[in-house]
C-alpha atoms as a PDB file:
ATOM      1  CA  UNK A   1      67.829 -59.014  26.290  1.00  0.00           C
ATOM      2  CA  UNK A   2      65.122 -59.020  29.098  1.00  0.00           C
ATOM      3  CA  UNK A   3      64.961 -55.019  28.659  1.00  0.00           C
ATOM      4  CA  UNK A   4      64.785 -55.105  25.035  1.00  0.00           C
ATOM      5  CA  UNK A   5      61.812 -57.864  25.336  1.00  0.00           C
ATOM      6  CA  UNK A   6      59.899 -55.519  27.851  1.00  0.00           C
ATOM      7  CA  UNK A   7      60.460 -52.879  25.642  1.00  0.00           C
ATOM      8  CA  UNK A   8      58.850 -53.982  22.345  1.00  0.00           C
ATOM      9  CA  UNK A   9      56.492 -55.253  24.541  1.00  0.00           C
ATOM     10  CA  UNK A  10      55.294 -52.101  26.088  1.00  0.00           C
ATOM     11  CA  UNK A  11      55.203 -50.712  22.177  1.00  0.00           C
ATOM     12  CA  UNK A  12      52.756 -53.148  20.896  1.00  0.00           C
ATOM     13  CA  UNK A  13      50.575 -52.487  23.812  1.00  0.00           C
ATOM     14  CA  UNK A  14      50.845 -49.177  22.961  1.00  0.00           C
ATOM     15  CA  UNK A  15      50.248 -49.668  19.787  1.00  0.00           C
ATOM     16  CA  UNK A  16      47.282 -51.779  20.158  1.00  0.00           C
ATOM     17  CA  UNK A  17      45.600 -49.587  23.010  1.00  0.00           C
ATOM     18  CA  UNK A  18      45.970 -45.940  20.751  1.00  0.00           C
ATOM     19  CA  UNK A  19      45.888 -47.235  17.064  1.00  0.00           C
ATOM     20  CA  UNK A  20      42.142 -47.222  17.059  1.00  0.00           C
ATOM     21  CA  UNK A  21      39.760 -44.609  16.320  1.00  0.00           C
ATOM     22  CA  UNK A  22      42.870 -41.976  17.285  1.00  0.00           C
ATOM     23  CA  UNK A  23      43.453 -39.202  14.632  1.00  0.00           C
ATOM     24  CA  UNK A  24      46.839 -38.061  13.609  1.00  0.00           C
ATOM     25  CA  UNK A  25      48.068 -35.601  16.229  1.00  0.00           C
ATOM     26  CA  UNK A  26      51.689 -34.610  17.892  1.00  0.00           C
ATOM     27  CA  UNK A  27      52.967 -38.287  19.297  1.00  0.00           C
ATOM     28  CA  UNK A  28      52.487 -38.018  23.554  1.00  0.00           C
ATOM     29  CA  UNK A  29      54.484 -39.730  26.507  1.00  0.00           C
ATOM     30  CA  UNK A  30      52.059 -43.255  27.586  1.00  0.00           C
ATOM     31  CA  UNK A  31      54.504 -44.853  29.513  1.00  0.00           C
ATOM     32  CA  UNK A  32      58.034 -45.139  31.017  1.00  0.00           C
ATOM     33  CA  UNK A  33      60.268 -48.108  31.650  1.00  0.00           C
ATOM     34  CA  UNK A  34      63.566 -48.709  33.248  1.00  0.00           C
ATOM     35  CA  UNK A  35      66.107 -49.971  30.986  1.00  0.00           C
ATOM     36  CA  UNK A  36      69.731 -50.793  32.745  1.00  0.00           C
ATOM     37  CA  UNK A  37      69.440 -47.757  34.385  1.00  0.00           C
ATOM     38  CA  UNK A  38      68.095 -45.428  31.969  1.00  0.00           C
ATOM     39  CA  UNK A  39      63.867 -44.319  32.151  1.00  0.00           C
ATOM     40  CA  UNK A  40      62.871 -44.711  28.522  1.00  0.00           C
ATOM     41  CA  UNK A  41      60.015 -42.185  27.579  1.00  0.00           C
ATOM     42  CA  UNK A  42      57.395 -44.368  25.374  1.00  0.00           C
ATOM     43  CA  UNK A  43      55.163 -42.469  22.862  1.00  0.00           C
ATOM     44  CA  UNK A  44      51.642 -42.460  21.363  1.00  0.00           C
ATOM     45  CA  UNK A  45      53.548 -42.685  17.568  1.00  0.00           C
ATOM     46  CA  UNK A  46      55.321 -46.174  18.987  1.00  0.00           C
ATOM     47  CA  UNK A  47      58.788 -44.312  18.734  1.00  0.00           C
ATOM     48  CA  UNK A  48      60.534 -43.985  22.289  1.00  0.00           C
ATOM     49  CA  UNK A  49      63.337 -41.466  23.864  1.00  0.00           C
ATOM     50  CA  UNK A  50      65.835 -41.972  26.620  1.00  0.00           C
ATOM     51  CA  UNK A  51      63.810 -39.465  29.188  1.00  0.00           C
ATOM     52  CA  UNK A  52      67.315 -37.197  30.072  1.00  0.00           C
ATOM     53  CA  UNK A  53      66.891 -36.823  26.174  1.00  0.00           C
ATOM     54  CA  UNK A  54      63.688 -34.866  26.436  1.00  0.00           C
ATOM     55  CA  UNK A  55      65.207 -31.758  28.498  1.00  0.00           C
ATOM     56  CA  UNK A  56      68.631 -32.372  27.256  1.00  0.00           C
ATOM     57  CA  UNK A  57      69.788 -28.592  26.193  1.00  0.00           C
ATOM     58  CA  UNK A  58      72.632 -29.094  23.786  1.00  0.00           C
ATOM     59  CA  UNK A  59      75.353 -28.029  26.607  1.00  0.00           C
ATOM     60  CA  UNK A  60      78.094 -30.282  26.972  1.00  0.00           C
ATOM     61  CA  UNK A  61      80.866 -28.079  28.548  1.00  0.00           C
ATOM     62  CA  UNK A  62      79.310 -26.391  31.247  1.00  0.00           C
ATOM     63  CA  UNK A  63      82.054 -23.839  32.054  1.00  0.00           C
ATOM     64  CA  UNK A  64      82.025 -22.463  28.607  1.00  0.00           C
ATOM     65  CA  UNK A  65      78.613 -21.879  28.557  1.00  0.00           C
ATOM     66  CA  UNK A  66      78.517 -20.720  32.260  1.00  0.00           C
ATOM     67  CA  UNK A  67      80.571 -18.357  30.565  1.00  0.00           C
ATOM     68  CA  UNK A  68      78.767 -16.978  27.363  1.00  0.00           C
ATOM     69  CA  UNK A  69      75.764 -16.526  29.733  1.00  0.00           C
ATOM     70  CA  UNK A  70      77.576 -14.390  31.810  1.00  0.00           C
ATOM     71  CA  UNK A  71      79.148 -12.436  29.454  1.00  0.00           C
ATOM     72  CA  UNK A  72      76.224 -10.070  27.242  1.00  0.00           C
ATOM     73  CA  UNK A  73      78.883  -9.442  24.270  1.00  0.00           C
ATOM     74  CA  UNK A  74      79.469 -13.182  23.638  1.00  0.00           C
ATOM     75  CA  UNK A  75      76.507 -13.484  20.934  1.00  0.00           C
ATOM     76  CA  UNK A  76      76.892 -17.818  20.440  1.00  0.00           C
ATOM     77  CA  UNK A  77      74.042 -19.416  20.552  1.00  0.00           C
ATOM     78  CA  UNK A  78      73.547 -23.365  21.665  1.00  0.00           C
ATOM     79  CA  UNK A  79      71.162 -26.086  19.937  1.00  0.00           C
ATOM     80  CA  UNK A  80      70.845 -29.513  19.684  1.00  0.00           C
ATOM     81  CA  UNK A  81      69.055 -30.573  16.328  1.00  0.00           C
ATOM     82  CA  UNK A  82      69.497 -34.420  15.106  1.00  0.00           C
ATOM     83  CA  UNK A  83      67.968 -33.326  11.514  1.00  0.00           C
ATOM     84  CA  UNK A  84      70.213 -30.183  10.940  1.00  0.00           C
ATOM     85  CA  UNK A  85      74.038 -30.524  10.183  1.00  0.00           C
ATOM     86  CA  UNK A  86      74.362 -26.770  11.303  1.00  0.00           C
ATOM     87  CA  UNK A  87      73.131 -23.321  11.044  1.00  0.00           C
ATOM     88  CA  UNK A  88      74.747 -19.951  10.356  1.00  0.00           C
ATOM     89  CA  UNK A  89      73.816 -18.460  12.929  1.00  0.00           C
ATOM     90  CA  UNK A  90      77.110 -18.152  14.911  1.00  0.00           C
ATOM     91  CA  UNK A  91      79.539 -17.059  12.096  1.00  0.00           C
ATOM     92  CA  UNK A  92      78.675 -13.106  12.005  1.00  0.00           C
ATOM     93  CA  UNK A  93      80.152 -13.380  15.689  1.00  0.00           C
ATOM     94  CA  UNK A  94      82.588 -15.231  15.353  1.00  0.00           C
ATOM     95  CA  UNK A  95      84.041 -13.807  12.350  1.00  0.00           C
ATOM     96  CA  UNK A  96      84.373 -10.329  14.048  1.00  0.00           C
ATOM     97  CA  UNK A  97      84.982 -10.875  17.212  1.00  0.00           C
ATOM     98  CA  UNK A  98      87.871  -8.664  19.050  1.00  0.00           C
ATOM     99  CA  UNK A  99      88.491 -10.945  21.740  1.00  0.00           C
ATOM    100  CA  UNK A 100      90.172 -14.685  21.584  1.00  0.00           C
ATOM    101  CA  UNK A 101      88.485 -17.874  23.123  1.00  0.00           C
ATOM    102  CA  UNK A 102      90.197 -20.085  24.929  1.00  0.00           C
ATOM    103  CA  UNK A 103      89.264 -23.973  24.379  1.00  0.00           C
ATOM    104  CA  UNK A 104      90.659 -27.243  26.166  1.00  0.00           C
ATOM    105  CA  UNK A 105      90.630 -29.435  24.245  1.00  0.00           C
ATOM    106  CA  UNK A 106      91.528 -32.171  26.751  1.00  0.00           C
ATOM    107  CA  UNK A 107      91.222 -32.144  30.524  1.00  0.00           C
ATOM    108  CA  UNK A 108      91.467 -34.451  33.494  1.00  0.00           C
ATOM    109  CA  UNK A 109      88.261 -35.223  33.176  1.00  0.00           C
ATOM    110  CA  UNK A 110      88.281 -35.989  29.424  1.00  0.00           C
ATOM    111  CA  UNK A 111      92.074 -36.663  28.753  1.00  0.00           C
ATOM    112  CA  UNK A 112      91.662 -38.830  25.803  1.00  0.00           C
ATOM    113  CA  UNK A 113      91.743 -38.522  22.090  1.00  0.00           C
ATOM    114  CA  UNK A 114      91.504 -40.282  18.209  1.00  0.00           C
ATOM    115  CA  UNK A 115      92.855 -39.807  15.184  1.00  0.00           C
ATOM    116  CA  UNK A 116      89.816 -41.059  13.249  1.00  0.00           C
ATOM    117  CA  UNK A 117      91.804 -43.181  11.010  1.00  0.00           C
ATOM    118  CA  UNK A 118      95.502 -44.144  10.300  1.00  0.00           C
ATOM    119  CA  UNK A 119      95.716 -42.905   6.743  1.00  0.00           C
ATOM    120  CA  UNK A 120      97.160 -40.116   5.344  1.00  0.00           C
ATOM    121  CA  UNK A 121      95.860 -36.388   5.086  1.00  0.00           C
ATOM    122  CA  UNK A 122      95.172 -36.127   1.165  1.00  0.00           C
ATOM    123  CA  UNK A 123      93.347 -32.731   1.155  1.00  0.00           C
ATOM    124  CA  UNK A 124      93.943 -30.100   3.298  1.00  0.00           C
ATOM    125  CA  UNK A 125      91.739 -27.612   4.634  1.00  0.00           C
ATOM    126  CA  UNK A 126      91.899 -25.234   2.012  1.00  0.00           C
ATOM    127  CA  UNK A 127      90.644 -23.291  -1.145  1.00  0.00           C
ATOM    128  CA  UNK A 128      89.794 -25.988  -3.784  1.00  0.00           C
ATOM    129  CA  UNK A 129      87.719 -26.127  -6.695  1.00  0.00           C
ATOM    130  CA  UNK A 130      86.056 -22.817  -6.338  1.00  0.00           C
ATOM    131  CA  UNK A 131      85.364 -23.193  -2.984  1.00  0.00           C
ATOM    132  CA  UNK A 132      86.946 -23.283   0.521  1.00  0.00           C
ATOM    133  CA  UNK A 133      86.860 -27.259   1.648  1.00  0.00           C
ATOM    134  CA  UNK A 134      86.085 -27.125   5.027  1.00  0.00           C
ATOM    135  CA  UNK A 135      87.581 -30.117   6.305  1.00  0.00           C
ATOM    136  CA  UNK A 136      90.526 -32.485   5.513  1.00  0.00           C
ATOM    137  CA  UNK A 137      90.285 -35.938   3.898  1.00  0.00           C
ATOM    138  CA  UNK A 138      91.876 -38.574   4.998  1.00  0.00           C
ATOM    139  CA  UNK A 139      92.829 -41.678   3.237  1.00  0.00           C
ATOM    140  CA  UNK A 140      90.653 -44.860   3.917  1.00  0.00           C
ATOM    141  CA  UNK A 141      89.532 -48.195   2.087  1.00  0.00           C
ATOM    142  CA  UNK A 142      85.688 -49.032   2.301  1.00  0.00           C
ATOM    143  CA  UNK A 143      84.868 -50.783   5.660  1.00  0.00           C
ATOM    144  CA  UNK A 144      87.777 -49.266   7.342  1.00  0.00           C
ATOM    145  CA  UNK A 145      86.965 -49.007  11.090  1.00  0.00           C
ATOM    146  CA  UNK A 146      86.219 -45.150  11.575  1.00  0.00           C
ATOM    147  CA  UNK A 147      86.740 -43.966  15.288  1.00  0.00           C
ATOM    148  CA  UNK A 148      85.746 -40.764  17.533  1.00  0.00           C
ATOM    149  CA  UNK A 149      88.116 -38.144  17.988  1.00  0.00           C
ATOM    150  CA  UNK A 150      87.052 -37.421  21.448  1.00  0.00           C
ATOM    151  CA  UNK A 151      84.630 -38.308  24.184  1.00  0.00           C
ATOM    152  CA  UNK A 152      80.767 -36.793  23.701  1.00  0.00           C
ATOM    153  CA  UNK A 153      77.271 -36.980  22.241  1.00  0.00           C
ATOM    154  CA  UNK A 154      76.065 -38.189  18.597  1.00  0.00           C
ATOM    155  CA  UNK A 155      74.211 -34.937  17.548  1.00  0.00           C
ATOM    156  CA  UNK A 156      73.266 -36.286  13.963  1.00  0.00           C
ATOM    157  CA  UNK A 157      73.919 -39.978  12.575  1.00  0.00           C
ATOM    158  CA  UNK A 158      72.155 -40.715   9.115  1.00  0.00           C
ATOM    159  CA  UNK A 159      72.534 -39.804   4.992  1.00  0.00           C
ATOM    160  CA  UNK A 160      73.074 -36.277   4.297  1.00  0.00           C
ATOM    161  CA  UNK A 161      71.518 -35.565   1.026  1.00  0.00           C
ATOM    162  CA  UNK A 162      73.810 -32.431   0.336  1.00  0.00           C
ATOM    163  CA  UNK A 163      77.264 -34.077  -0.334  1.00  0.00           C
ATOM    164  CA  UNK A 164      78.298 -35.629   3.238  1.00  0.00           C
ATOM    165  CA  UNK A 165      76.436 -38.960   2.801  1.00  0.00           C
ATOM    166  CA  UNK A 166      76.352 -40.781   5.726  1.00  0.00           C
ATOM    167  CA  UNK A 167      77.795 -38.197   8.014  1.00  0.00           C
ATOM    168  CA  UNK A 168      78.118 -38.726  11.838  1.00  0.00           C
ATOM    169  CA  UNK A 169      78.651 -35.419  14.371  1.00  0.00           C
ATOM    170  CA  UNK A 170      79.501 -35.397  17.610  1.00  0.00           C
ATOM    171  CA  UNK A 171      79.426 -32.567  20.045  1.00  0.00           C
ATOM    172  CA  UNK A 172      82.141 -33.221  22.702  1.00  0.00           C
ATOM    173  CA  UNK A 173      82.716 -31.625  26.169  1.00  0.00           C
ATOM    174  CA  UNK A 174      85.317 -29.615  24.730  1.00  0.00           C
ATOM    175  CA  UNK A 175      82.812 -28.012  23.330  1.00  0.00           C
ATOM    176  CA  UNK A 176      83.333 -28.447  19.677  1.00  0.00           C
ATOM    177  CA  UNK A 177      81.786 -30.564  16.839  1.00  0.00           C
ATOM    178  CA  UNK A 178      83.474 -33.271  14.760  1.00  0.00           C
ATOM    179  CA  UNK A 179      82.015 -34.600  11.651  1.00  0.00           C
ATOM    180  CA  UNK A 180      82.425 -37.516   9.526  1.00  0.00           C
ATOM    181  CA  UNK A 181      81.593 -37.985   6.170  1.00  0.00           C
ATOM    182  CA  UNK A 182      80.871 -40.398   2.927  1.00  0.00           C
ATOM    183  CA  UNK A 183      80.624 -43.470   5.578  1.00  0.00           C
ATOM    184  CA  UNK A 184      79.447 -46.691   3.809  1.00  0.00           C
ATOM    185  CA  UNK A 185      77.640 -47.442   7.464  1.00  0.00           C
ATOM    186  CA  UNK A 186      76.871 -45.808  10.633  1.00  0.00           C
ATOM    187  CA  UNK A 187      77.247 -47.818  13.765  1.00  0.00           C
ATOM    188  CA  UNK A 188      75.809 -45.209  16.478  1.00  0.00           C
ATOM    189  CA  UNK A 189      72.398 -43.165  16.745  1.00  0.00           C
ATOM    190  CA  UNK A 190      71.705 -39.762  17.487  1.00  0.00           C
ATOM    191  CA  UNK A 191      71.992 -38.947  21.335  1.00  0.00           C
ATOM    192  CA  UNK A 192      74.012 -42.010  22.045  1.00  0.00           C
ATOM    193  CA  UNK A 193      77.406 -41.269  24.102  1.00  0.00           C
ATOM    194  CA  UNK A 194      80.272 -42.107  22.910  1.00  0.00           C
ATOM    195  CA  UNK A 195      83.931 -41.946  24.082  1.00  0.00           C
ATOM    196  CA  UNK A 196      87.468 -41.310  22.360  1.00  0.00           C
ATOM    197  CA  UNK A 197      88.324 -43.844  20.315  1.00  0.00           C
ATOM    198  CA  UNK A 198      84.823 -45.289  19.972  1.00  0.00           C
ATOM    199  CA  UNK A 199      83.845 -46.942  16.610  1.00  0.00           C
ATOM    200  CA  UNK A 200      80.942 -45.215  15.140  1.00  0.00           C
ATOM    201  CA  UNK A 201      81.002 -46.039  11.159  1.00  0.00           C
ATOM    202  CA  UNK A 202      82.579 -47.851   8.600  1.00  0.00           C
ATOM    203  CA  UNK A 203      84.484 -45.827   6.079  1.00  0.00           C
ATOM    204  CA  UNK A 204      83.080 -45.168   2.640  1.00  0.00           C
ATOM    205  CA  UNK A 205      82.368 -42.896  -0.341  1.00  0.00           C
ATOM    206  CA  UNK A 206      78.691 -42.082  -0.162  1.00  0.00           C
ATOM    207  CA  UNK A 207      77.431 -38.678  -1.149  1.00  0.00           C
ATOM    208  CA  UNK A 208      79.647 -36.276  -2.796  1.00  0.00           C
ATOM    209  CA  UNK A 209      83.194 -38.605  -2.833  1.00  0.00           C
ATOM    210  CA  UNK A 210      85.257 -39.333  -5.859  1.00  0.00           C
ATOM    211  CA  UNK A 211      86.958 -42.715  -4.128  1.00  0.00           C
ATOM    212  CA  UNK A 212      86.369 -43.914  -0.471  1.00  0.00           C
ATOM    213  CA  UNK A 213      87.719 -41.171   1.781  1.00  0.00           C
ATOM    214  CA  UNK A 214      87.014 -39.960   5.200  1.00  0.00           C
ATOM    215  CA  UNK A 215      85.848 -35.950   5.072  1.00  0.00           C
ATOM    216  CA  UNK A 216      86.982 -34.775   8.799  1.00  0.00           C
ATOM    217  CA  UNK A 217      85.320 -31.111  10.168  1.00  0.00           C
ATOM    218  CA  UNK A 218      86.110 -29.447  13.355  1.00  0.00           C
ATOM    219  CA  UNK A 219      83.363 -26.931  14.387  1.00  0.00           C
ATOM    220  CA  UNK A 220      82.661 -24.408  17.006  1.00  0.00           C
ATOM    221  CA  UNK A 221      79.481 -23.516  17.461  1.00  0.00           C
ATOM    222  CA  UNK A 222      79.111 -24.447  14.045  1.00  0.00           C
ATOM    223  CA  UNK A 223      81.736 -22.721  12.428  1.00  0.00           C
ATOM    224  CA  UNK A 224      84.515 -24.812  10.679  1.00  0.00           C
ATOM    225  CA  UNK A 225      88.101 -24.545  11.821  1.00  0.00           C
ATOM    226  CA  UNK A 226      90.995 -25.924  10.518  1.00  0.00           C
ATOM    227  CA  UNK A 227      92.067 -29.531  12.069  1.00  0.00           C
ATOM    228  CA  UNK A 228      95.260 -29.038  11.483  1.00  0.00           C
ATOM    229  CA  UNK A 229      95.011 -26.629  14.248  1.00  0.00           C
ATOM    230  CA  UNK A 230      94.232 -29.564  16.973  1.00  0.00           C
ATOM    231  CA  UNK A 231      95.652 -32.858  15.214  1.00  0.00           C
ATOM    232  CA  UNK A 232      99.525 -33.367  13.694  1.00  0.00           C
ATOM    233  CA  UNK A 233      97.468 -36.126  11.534  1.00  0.00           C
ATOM    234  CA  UNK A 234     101.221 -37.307  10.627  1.00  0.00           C
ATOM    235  CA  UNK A 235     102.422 -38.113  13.591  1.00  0.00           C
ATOM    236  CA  UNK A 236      98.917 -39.388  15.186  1.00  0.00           C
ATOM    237  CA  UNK A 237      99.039 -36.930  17.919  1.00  0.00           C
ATOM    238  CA  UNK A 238      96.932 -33.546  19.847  1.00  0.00           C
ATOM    239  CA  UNK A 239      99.370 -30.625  18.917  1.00  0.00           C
ATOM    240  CA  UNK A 240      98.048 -28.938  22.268  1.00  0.00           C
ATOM    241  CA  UNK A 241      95.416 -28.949  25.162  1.00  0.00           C
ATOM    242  CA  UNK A 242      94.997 -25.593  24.992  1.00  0.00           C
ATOM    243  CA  UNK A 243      93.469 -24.113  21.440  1.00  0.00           C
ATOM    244  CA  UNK A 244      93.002 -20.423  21.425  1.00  0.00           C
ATOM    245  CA  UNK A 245      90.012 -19.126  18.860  1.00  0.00           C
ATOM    246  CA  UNK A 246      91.059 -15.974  17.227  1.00  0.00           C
ATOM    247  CA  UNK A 247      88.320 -14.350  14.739  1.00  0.00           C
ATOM    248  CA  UNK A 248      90.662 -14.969  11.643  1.00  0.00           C
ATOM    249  CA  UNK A 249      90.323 -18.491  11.899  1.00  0.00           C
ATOM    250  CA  UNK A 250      86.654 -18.270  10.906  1.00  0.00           C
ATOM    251  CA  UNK A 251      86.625 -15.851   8.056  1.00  0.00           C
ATOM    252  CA  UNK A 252      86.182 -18.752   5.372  1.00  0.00           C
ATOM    253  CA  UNK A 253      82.554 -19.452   6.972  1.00  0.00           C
ATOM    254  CA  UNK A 254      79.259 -18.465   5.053  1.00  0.00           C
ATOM    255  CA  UNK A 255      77.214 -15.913   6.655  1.00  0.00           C
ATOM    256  CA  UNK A 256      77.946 -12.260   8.171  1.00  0.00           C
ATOM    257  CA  UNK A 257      80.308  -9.911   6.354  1.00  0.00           C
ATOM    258  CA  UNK A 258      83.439  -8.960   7.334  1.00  0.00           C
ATOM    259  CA  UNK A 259      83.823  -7.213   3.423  1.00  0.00           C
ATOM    260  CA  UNK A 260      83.923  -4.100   5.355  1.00  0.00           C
ATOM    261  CA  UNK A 261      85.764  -4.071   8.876  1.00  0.00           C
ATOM    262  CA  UNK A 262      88.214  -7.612  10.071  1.00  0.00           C
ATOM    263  CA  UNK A 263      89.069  -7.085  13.639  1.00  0.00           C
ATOM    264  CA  UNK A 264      92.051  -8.582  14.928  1.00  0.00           C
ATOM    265  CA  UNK A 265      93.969  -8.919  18.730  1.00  0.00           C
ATOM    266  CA  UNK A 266      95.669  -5.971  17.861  1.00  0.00           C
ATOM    267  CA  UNK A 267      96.014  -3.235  15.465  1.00  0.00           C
ATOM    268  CA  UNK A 268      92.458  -3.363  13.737  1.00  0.00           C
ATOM    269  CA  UNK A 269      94.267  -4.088  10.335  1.00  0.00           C
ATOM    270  CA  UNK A 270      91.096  -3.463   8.187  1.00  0.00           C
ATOM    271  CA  UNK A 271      90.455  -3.745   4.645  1.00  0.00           C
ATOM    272  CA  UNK A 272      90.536  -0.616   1.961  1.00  0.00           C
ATOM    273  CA  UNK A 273      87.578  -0.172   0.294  1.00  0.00           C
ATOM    274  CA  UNK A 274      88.332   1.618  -3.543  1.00  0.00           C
ATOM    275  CA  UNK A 275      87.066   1.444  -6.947  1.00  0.00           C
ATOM    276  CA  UNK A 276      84.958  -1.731  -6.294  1.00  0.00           C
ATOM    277  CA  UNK A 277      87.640  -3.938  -4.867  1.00  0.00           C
ATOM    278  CA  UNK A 278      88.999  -4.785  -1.211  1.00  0.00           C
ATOM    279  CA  UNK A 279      92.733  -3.910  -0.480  1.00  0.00           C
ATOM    280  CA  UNK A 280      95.073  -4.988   1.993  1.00  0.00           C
ATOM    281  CA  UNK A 281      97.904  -2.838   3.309  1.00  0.00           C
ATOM    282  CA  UNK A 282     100.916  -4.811   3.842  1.00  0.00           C
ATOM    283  CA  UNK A 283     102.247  -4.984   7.869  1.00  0.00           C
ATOM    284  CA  UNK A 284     105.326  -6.185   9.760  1.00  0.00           C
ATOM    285  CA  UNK A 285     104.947 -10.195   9.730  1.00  0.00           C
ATOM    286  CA  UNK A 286     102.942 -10.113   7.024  1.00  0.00           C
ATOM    287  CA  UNK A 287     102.667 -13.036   4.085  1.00  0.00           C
ATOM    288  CA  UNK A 288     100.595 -14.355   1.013  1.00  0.00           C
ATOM    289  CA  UNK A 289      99.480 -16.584   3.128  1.00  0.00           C
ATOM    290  CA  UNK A 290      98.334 -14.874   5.980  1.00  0.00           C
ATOM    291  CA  UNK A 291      96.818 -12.376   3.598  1.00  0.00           C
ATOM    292  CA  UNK A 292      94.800 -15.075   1.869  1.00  0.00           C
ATOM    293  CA  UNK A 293      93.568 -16.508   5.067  1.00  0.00           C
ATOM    294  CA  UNK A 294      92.232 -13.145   6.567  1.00  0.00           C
ATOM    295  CA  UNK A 295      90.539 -12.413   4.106  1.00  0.00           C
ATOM    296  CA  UNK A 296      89.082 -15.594   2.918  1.00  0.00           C
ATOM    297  CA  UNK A 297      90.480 -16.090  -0.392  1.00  0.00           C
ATOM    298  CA  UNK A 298      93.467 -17.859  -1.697  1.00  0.00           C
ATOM    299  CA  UNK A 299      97.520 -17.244  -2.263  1.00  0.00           C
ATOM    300  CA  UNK A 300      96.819 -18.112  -6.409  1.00  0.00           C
ATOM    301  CA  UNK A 301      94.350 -15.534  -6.433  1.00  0.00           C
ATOM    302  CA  UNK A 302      96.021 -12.899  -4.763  1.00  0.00           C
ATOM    303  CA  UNK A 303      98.980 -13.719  -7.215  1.00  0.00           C
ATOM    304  CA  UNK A 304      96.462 -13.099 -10.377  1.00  0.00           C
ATOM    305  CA  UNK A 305      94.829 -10.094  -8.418  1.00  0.00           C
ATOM    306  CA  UNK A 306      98.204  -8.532  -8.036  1.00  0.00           C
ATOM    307  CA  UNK A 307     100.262  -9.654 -11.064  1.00  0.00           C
ATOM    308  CA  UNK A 308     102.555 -11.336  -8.342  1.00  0.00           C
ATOM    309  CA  UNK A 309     104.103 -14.722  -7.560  1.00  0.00           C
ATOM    310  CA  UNK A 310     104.029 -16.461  -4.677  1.00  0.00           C
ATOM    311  CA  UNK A 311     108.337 -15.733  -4.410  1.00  0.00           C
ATOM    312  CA  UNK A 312     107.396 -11.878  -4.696  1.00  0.00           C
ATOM    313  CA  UNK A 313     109.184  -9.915  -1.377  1.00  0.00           C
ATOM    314  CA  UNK A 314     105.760  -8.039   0.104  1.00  0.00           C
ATOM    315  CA  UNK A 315     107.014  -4.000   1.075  1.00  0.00           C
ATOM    316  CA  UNK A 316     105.477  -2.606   4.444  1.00  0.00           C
ATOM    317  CA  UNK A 317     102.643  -0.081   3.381  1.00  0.00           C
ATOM    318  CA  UNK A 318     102.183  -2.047   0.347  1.00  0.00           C
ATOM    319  CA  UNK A 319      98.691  -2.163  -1.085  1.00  0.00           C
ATOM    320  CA  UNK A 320      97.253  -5.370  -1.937  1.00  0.00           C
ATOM    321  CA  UNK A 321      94.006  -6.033  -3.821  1.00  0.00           C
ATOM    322  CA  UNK A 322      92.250  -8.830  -2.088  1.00  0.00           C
ATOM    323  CA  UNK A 323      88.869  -9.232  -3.781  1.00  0.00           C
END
């Protein structure tokens, strides 16, 4: 309490010693103080930042980026942005990439984890409504308790105006991105740490929600992955420490093409260009469903593409029209 009485303090000085005859210009550091711990940065604007803010460069998982740096032909790029849900700026990469990446999720140092909330998965990560939903709902009343799914940094915490609502996203040192959506209230600020398990909002069904639900994204370097991949939401539990990023798990993300060439592990299966339309050529271990998530479109459309059904027995060499 003593802190936060020396702090507003310190701002109405501020404020009184700069409000007169100053012109609007970019806000300036005054002044400093100590709270538990922490230097607090005081500006010319009477706003205020923790001071490790200020140089704070978006990195949480040093190895990984130790890594990318090292490495010229990893082209991901870091940022830290409280304004900005995300950019597109990784997904050309990341959607052709030849090589896998290799994520832990958990670690000694950061063993712990959260399902975000108890209820059940209602929509899946999936094509719906004419679009891919990147994310999974999961089944909430308003004011249910909404929790962090791991240990790390609020990157954003306020109302989205394009569908999320009041969306929170933390970066973690795993080095992915959660977000949560349609909260009815946000209970943590942007570059406040947070740790598994951690309430940071109140469930809701602000923005873009028909009903109070909780819309749940996993991101890497922006790019949405399925959850499904880390969480068993059914059974409350991690399905693995160790997630391996292949380049077919981001080929529902906007931005660079992959119309043309799809690299994979092995093989280089890549689409046939004729008449207009993207083919497929059927391979050993092949199914609808890996078809439709290759190549970013759905199992019901590749049925109507192909005048198939989702029972149809696929034939190696068999030519599929995908788009």
């Amino acid at each position: 309490m003593k802190h936060c009485i020396i702090l507003i303090s310190l701002i109405c000085f501020v404020s009184l010693g700069f409000s007169q005859g100053s012109e609007a210009s970019e806000p300036f550091p005054v002044d400093t103080v100590d709270m538990d711990g922490r230097e607090v940065v005081l500006f010319s604007n009477n706003t205020w930042q923790y001071l490790e803010d200020l140089s704070f460069d978006g990195i949480l998982n040093k190895h990984l980026a130790a890594i990318i740096e090292k490495d010229t032909s990893i082209d991901l790029k870091t940022y830290w942005n409280n304004d900005m849900c995300f950019s597109y700026q990784n997904n050309g990469y990341l959607k052709t990439m030849e090589d896998s990446i290799w994520v832990c999720t958990t670690d000694s140092l950061h063993p712990n984890f959260c399902i975000p909330v108890p209820g059940v998965l209602t929509s899946k990560y999936k094509y719906r409504g004419g679009r891919w939903h990147h994310g999974v709902d999961l089944d909430l009343n308003t004011g249910d308790t909404v929790k962090a799914a791991f240990s790390g940094k609020v990157r954003y915490a306020k109302y989205n105006t394009h569908g999320y609502g009041n969306l929170v996203i933390i970066r973690h040192y795993n080095g992915l991105e959660t977000y949560y959506a349609h909260l009815s209230k946000l209970l943590v600020t942007p570059n406040e740490y947070v740790v598994a398990g951690q309430t940071i909002g109140l469930g809701g069904a602000t923005g873009h929600a028909y009903g109070a639900h909780l819309h749940f994204e996993t991101r890497f370097f922006d790019a949405t992955i399925d959850p499904e991949e880390i969480f068993d939401f059914e059974n409350k539990t991690i399905k693995a420490c160790n997630l391996i990023l292949k380049s077919d798990m981001f080929l529902h993300n906007k931005g660079g093409s992959t119309d043309r060439v799809v690299h994979m592990r092995s093989g280089g299966n890549k689409p046939i260009t004729t008449g207009g339309g993207n083919y497929h050529r059927v391979r050993s271990g092949d199914s609808l469903w890996k078809i439709s998530r290759l190549h970013g479109t759905s199992v019901d459309r590749l049925c109507q593409l192909n005048g198939i059904t989702e029972g149809t027995t696929l034939q190696i060499g068999q030519k599929l029209r995908v788009k």
